[in-house]
Protein backbone atom coordinates (compact mmCIF):
# COMPACT_ATOMS: atom_id res chain seq x y z
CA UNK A 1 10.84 -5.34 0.96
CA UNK A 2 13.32 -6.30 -1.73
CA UNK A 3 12.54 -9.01 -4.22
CA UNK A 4 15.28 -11.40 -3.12
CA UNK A 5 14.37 -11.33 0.65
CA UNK A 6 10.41 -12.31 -0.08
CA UNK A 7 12.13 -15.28 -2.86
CA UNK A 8 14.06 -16.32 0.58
CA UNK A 9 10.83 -16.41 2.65
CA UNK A 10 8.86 -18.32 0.08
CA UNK A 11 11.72 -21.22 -0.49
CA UNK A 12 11.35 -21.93 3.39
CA UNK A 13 7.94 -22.65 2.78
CA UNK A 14 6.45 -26.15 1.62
CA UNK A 15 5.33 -24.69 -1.54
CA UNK A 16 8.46 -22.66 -2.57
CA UNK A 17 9.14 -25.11 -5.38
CA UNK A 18 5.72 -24.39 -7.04
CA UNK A 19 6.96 -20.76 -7.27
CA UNK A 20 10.51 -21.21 -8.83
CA UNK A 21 8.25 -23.56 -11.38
CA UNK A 22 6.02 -20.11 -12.30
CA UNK A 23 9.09 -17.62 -12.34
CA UNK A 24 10.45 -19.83 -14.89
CA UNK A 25 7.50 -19.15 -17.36
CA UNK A 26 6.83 -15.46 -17.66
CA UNK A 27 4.42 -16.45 -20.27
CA UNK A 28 2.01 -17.95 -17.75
CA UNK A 29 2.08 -15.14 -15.32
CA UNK A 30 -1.52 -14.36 -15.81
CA UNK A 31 -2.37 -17.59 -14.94
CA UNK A 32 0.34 -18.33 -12.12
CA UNK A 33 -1.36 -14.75 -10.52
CA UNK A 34 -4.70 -15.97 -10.24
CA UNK A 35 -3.29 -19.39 -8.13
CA UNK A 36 -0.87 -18.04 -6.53
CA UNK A 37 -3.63 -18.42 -3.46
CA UNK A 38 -4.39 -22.04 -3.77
CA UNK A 39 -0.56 -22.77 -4.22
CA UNK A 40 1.62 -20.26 -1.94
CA UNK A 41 -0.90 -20.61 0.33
CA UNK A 42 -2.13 -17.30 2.43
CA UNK A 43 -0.21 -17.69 5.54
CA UNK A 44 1.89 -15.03 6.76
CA UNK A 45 5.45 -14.69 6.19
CA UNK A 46 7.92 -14.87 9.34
CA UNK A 47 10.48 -14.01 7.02
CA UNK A 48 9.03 -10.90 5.25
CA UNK A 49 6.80 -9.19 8.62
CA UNK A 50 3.84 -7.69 6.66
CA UNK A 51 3.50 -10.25 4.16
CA UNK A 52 1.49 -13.48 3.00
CA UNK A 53 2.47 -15.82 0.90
CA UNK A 54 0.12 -15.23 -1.96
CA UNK A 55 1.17 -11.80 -1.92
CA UNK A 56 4.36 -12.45 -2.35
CA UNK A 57 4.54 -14.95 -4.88
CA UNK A 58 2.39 -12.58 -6.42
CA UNK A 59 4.75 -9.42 -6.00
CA UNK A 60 7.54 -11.59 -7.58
CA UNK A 61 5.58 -13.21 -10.55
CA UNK A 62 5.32 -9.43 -11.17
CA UNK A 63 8.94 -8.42 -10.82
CA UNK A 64 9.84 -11.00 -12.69
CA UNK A 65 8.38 -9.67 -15.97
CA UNK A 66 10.10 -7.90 -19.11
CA UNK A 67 10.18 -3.92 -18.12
CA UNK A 68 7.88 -3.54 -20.86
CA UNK A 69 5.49 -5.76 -19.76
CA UNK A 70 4.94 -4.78 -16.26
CA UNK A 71 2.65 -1.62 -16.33
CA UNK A 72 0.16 -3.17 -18.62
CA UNK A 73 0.06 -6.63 -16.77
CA UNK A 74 0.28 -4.74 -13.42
CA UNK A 75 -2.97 -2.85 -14.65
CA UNK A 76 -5.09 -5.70 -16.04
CA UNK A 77 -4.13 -7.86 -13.15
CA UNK A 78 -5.79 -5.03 -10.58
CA UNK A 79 -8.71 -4.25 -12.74
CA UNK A 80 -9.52 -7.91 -12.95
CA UNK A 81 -8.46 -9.17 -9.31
CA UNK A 82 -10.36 -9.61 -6.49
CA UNK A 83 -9.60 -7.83 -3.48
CA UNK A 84 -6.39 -9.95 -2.40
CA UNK A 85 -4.74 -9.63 -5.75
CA UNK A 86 -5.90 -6.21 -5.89
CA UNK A 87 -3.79 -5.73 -2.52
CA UNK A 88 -1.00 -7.82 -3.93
CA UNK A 89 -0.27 -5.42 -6.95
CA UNK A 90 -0.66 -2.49 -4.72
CA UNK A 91 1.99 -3.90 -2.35
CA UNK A 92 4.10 -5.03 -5.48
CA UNK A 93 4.93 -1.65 -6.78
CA UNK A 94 7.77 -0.34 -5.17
CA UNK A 95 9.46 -2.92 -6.63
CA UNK A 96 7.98 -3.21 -10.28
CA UNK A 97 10.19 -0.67 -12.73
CA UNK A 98 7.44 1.49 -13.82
CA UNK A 99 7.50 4.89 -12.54
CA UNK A 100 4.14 6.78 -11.94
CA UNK A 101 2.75 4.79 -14.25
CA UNK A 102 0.34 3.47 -11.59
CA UNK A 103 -0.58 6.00 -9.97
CA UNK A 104 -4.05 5.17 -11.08
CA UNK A 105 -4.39 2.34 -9.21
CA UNK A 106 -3.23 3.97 -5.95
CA UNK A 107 -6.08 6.85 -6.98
CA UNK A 108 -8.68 3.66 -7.13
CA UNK A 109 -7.66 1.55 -4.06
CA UNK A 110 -8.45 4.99 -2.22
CA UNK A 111 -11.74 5.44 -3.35
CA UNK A 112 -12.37 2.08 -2.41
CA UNK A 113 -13.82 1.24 1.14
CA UNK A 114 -11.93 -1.88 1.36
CA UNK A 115 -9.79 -0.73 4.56
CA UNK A 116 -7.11 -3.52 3.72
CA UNK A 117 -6.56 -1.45 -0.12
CA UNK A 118 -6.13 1.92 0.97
CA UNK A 119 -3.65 0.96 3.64
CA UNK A 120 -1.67 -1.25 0.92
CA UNK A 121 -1.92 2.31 -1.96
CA UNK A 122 -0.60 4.12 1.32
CA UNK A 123 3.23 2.23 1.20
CA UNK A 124 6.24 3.16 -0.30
CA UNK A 125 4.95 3.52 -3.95
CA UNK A 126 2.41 6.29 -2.47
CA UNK A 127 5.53 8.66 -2.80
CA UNK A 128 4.11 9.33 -6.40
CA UNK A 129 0.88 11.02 -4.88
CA UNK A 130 1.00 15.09 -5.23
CA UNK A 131 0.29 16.30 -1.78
CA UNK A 132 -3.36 17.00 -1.79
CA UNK A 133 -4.57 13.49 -2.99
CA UNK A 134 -1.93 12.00 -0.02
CA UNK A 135 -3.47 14.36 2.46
CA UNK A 136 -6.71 12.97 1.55
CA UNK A 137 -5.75 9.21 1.79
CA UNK A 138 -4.16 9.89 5.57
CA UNK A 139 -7.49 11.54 6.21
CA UNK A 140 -9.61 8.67 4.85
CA UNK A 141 -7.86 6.20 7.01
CA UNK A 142 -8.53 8.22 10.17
CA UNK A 143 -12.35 8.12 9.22
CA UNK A 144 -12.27 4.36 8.25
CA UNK A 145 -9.96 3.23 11.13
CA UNK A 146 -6.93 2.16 8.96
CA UNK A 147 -3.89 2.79 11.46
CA UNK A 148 -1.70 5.50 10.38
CA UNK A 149 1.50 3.53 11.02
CA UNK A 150 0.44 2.08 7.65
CA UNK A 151 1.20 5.20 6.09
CA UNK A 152 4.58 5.43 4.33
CA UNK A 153 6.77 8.21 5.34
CA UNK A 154 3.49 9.82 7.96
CA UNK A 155 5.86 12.07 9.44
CA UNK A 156 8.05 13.01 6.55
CA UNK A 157 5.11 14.28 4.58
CA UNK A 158 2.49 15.75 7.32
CA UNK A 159 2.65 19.44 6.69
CA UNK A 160 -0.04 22.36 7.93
CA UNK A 161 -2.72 21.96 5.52
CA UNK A 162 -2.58 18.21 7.09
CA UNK A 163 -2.33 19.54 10.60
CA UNK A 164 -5.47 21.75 9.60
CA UNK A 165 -7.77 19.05 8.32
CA UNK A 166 -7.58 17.11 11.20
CA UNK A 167 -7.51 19.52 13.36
CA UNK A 168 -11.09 20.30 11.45
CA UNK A 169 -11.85 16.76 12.10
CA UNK A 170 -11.08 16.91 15.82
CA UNK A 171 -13.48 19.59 16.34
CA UNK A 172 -16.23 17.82 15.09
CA UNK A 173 -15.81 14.47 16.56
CA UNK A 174 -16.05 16.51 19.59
CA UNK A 175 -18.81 18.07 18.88
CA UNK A 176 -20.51 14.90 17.95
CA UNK A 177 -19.83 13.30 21.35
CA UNK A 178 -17.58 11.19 19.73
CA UNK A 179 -13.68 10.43 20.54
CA UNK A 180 -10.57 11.41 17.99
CA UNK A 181 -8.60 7.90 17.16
CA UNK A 182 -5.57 7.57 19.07
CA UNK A 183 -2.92 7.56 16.50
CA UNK A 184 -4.78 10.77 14.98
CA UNK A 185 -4.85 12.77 17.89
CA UNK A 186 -1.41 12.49 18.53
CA UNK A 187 0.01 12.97 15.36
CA UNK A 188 -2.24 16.32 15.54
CA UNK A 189 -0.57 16.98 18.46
CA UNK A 190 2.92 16.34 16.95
CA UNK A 191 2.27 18.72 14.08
CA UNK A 192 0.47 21.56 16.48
CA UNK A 193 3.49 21.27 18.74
CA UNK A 194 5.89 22.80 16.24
CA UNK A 195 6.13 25.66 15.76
CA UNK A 196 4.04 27.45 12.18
CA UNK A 197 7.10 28.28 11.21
CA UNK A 198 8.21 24.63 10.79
CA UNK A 199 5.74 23.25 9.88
CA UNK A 200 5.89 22.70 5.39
CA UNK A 201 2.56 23.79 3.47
CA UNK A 202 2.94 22.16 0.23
CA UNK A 203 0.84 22.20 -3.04
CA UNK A 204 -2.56 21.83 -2.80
């Protein structure tokens, strides 16, 4: 979601003036972070599907930083958020200039059990995961019932060893009595349906 379309969907709501106010002072960001949920407000967005208010207000107090800034503040802002602005930075980072840099926080939000912060470390930024620790993540929202469509490029990056671990996973829910979610069984059944051949094993 680019910057300047979640600035549009904020100025359409009745506390888009508060925000322009905080842009203008990078020097409060800290502060403007914290209220950002008292003074957005936590409604979704219509204009930016996937989005609250606080979280966006958030994501652009956070773009709107000096490049040098925006690692450290990203990082202090997470370690000492609670779980909405935790989710907030997490959904900020595709757009925050910082490279792998984070990739930390993505690592934490997945050893959470907060379903709501692994799905938001599973977006675009995610991309900077090596394989295995992605494979993981998909695997951890099948067990904690975080929908896969959440997961950034799902079908792009699902390769055998994927295909394999929940094909493991199948055969025990089975055995348990227990039923395979949905959206799991039938991306197992996408990936079994290609051929071997097709299929991409990447680094482990």
């Amino acid at each position: 979601m680019p910057p300047e379309r979640l600035h549009a969907a904020l100025r359409d709501t009745p506390n888009g003036a508060w925000l322009d106010e905080a842009l203008a002072s990078p020097a409060t960001v800290t502060r403007s972070f914290a209220a950002a949920g008292r003074r957005a407000g936590r409604a979704p967005l219509p204009g930016a599907p996937g989005w609250t208010a606080d979280e966006a207000a958030r994501a652009l107090l956070l773009s709107a930083l000096p490049p040098g800034r925006v690692a450290a503040e990203a990082r202090d802002l997470y370690h000492h958020g609670d779980a909405d602005e935790k989710r907030a930075v997490l959904k900020a980072l595709p757009l925050l200039p910082i490279g792998r840099d984070a990739v930390p926080l993505l690592l934490d939000a997945i050893r959470t059990n907060d379903a709501r912060l692994l799905a938001a470390a599973l977006g675009p930024y995610a991309a900077h995961l090596d394989q295995a620790a992605w494979r993981q993540a998909v695997l951890k929202c099948v067990f904690t019932g975080v929908p896969l469509a959440e997961v950034d490029r799902l079908e792009e990056r699902a390769d055998a060893e994927l295909a394999a671990m929940l094909a493991a996973f199948a055969e025990e829910r089975e055995a348990a009595g227990r039923p395979v979610p949905g959206d799991a069984a039938a991306l197992l059944s996408r990936l079994t349906s290609r051929s071997t051949g097709d299929l991409p094993i990447e680094e482990t």
